[in-house]
C-alpha atoms as a PDB file:
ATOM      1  CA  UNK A   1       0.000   0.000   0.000  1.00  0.00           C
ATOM      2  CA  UNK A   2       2.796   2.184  -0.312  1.00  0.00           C
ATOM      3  CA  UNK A   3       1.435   4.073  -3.218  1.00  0.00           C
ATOM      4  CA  UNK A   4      -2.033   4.004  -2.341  1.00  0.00           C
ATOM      5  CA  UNK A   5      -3.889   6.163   0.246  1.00  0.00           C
ATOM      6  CA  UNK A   6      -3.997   4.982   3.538  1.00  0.00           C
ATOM      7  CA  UNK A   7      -6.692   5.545   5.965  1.00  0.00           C
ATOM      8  CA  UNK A   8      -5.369   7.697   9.116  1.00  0.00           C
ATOM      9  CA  UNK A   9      -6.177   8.516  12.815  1.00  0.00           C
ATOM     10  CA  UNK A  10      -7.003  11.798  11.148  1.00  0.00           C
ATOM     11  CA  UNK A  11      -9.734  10.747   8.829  1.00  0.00           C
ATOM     12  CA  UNK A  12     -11.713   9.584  11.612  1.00  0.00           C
ATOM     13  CA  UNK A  13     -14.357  11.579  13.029  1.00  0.00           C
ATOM     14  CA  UNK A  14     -13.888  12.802  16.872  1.00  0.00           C
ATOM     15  CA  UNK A  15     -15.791   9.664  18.352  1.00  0.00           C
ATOM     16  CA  UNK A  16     -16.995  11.223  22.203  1.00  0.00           C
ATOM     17  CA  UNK A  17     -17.436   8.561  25.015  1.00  0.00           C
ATOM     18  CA  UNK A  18     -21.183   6.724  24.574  1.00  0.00           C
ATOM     19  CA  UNK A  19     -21.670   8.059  28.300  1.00  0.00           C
ATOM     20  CA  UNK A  20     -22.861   6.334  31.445  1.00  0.00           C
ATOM     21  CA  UNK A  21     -26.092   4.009  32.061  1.00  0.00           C
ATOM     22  CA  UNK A  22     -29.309   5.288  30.877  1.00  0.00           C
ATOM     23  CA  UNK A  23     -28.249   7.524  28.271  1.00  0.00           C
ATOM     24  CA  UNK A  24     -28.745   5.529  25.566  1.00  0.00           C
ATOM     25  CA  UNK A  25     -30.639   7.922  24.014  1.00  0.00           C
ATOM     26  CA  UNK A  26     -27.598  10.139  23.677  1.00  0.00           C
ATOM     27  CA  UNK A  27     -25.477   7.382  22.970  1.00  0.00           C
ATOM     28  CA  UNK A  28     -27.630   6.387  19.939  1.00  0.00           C
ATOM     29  CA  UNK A  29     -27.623   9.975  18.718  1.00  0.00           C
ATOM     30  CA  UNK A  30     -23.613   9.674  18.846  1.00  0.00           C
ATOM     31  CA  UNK A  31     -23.686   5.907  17.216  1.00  0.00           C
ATOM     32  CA  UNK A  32     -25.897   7.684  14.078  1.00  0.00           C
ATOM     33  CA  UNK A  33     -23.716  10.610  13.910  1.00  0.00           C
ATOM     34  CA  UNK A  34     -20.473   8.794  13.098  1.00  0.00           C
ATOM     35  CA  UNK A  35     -22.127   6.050  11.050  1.00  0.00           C
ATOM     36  CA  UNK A  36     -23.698   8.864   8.845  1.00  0.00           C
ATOM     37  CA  UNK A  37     -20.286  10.223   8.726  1.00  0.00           C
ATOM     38  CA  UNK A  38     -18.360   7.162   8.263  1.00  0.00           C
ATOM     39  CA  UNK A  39     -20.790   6.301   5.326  1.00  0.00           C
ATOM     40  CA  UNK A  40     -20.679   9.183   2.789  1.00  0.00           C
ATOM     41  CA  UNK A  41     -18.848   7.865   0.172  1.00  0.00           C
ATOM     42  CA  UNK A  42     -17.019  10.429  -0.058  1.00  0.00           C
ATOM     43  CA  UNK A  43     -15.526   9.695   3.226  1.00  0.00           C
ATOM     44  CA  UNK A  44     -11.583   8.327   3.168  1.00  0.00           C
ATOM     45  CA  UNK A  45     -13.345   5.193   5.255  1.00  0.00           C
ATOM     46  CA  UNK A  46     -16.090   4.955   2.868  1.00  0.00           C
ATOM     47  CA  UNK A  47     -13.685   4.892   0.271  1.00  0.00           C
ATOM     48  CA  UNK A  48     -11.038   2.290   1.603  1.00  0.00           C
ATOM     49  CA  UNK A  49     -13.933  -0.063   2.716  1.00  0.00           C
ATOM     50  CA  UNK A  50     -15.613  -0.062  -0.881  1.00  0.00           C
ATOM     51  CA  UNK A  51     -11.791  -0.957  -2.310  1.00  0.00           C
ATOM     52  CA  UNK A  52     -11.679  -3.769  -0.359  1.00  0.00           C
ATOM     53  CA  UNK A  53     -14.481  -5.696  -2.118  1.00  0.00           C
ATOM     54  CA  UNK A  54     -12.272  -5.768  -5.107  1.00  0.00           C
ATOM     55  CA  UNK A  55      -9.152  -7.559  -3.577  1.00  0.00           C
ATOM     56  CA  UNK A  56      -9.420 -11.411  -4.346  1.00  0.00           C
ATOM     57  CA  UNK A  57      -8.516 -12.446  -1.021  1.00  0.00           C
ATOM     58  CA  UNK A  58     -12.063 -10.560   0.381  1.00  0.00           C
ATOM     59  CA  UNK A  59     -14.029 -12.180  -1.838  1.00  0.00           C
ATOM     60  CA  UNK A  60     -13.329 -15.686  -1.062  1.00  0.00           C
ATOM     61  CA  UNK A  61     -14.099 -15.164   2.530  1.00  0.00           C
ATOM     62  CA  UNK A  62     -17.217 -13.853   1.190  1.00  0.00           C
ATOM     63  CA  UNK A  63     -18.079 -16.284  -1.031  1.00  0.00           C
ATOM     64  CA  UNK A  64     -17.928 -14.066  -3.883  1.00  0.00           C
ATOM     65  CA  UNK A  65     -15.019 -14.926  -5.557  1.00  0.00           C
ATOM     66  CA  UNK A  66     -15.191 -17.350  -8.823  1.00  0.00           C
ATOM     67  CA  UNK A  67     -13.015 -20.125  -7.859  1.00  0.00           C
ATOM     68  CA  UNK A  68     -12.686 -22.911 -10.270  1.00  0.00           C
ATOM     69  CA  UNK A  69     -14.447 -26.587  -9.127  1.00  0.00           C
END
């Protein structure tokens, strides 16, 4: 991956603690906020997770891969 774009620290969002018991309302409002985030496909996760599905190696743990019988 030397040549290729790696995914850093940096390109995370700023994930705050979930809280303490019985704020799971809160903590479901933080849980939505970074998977929104973490999902735009524009995102450098977004991005790095979609690449994946094209290495072979992904695909046969998948199932997905065409391996000869």
């Amino acid at each position: 991956m030397s040549e290729k774009r790696q995914t850093r620290m940096s390109d995370l969002p700023d994930i705050q603690p979930l809280g303490e018991k019985g704020e799971s309302e809160k903590a479901l409002i933080i849980i939505e906020k970074v998977y929104k985030e973490l999902s735009n496909p524009n995102h450098p996760v977004s991005i790095a997770m979609a690449k994946m599905q094209e290495i072979e190696e992904v695909k046969i743990i998948e199932g997905r891969a065409d391996i000869p019988v």
